[in-house]
Protein backbone atom coordinates (compact mmCIF):
# COMPACT_ATOMS: atom_id res chain seq x y z
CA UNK A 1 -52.00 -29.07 146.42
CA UNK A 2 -49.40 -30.85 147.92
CA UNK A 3 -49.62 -34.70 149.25
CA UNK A 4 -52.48 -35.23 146.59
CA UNK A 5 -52.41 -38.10 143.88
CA UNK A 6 -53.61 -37.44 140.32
CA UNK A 7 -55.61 -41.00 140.85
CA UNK A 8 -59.33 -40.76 141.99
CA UNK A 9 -60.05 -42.68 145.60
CA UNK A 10 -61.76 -45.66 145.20
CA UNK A 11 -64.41 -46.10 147.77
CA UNK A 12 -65.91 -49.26 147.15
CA UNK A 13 -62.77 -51.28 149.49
CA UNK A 14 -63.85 -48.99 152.41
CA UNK A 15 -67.54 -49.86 151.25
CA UNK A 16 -67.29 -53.37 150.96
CA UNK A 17 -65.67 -54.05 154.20
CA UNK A 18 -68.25 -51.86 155.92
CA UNK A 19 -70.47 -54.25 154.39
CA UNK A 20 -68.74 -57.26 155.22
CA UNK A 21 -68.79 -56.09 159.31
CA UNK A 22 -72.45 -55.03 159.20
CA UNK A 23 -72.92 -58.64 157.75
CA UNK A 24 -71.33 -60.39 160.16
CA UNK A 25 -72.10 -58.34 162.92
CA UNK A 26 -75.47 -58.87 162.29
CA UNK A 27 -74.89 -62.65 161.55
CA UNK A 28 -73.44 -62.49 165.77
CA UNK A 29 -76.32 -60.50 167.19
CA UNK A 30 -78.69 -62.92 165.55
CA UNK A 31 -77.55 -66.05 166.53
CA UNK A 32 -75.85 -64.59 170.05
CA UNK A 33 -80.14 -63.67 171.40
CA UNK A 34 -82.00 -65.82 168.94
CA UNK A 35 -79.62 -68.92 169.11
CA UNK A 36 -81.10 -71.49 166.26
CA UNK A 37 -84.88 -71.12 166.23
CA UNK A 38 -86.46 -71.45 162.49
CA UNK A 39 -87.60 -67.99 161.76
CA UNK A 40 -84.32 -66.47 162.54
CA UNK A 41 -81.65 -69.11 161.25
CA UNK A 42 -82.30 -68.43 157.81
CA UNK A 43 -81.63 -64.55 158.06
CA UNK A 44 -78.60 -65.17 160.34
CA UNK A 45 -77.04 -68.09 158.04
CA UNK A 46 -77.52 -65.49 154.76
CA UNK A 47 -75.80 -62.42 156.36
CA UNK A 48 -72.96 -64.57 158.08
CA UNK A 49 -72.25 -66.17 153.93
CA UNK A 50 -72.64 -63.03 152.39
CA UNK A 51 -70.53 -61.42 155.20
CA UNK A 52 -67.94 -63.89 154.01
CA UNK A 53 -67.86 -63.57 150.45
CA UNK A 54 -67.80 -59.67 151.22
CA UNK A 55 -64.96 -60.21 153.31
CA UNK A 56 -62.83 -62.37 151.16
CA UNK A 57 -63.93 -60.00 148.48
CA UNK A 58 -62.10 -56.98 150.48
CA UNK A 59 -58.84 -59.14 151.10
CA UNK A 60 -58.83 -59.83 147.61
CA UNK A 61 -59.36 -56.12 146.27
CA UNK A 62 -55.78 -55.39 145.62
CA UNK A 63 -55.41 -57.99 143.63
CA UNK A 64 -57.37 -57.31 141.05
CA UNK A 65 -55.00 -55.04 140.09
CA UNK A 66 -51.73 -56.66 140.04
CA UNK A 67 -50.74 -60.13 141.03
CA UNK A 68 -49.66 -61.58 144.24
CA UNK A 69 -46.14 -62.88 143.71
CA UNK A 70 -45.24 -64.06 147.22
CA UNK A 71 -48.44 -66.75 146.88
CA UNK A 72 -47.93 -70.06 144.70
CA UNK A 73 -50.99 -70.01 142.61
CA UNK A 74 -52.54 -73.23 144.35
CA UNK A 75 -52.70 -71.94 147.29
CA UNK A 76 -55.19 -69.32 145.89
CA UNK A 77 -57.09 -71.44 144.14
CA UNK A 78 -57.17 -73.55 148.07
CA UNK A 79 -58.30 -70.52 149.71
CA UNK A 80 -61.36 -69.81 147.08
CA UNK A 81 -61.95 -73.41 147.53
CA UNK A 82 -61.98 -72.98 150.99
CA UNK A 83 -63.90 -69.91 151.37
CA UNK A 84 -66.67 -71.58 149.53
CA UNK A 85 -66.31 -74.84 151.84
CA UNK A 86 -66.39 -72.77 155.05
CA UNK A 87 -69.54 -70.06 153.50
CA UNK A 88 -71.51 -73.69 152.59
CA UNK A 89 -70.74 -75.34 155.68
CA UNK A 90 -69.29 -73.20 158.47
CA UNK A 91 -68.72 -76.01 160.90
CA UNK A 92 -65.95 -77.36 158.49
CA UNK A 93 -64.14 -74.13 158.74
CA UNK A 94 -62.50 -76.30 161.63
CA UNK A 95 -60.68 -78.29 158.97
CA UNK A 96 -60.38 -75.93 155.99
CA UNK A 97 -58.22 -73.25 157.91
CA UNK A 98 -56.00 -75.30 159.18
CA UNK A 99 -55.65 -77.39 155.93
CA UNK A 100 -54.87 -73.91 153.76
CA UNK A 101 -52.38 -72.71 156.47
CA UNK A 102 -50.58 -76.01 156.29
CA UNK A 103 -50.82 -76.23 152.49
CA UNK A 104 -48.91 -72.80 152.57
CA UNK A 105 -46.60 -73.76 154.74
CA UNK A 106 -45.88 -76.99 152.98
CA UNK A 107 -45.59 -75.02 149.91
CA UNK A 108 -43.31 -71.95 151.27
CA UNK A 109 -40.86 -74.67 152.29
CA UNK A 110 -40.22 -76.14 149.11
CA UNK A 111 -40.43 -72.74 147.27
CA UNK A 112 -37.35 -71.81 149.20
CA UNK A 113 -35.65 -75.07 149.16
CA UNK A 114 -36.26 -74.82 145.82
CA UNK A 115 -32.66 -73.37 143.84
């Protein structure tokens, strides 16, 4: 057969960001109709975190397998930092994402000034 790889396709990144969008879809639906009353805050807050992890889980998929070269190492360890910030306290996801996309910026900068 022509066009086909000798490696097996790996459906759980396809089956993890399904998940993610389900998640978070449902975290939108809830809290778009039911807005914050008790009985369904507590389902909508779980899906939206879990939705997160899942999705940071599917952005980092690749790497599991090789390295990210083009990243300084800090600024991963920033971004799991935030991710955790913003899935314990999504209000603060006002600060954290800007904070990690200045932190890489800062950090690009001097990585090229860098000889």
């Amino acid at each position: 057969m022509s066009g086909s790889s000798n490696q097996p396709t790996d459906f759980r990144r396809p089956m993890i960001l399904v998940f993610s969008i389900v998640l978070l879809t449902t975290f939108a639906v809830i809290f778009w109709n039911e807005g914050q009353r008790g009985e369904h805050k507590m389902l909508a807050n779980a899906a939206g975190r879990v939705g997160l992890v899942m999705a940071g889980l599917w952005i980092a998929w690749p790497s599991l397998l090789r390295p990210i070269n083009w990243l300084p190492p800090g600024i991963a360890v920033l971004g799991v930092i935030a991710l955790g910030v913003i899935a314990a306290r999504p209000v603060l996801a006002i600060a954290a994402i800007p904070l990690v996309g200045a932190a890489l910026f800062v950090t690009t900068i001097i990585r090229s000034l860098k000889p």
